[in-house]
Protein backbone atom coordinates (compact mmCIF):
# COMPACT_ATOMS: atom_id res chain seq x y z
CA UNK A 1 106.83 105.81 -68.13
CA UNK A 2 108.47 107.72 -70.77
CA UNK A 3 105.94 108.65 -73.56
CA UNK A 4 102.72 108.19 -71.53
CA UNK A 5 99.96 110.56 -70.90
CA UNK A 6 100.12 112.60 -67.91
CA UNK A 7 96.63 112.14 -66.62
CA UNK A 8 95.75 115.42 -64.16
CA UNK A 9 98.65 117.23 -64.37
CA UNK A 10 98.27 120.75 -64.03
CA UNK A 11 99.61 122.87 -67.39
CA UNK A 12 99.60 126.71 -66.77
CA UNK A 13 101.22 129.83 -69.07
CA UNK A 14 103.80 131.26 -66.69
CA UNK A 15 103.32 134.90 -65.17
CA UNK A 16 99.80 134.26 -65.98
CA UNK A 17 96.25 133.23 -63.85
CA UNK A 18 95.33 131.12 -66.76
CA UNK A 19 95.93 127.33 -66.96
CA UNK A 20 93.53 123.96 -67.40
CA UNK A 21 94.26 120.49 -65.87
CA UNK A 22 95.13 117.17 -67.97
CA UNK A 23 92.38 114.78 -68.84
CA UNK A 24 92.77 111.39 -68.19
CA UNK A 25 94.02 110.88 -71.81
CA UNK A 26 96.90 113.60 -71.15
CA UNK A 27 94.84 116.23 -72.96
CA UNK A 28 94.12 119.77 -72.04
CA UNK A 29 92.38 123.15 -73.32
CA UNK A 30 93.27 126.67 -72.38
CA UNK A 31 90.63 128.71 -73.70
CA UNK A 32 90.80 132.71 -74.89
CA UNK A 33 94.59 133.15 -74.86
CA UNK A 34 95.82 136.93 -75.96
CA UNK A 35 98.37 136.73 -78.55
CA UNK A 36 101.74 136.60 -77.46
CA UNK A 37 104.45 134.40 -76.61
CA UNK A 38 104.03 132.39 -73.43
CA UNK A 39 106.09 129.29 -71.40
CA UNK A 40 104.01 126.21 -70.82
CA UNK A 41 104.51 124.71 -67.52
CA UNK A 42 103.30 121.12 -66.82
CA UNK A 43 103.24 119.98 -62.87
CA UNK A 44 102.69 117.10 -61.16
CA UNK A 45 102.47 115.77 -57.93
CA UNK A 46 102.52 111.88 -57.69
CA UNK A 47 103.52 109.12 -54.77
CA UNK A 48 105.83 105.96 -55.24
CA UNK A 49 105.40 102.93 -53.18
């Protein structure tokens, strides 16, 4: 699956409250960031069968 979208992932600035969730298309949006440097984390949970 290399190179897909992540669809509903959650992304989230580390040490922070403030974070958005993946669309469908792998896209997300986190809104009124201070300036500063921050670490993106991307998480998700998925099931195999």
């Amino acid at each position: 699956m290399a190179g897909k979208p992540l669809a509903f992932a959650s992304v989230f600035l580390n040490q922070t409250t403030m974070g958005a969730r993946t669309t469908e298309s792998g896209n997300f949006e986190i809104a009124n960031i201070p300036p500063g440097r921050y670490e993106v984390i991307a998480s998700y949970l998925g099931m195999s069968r």
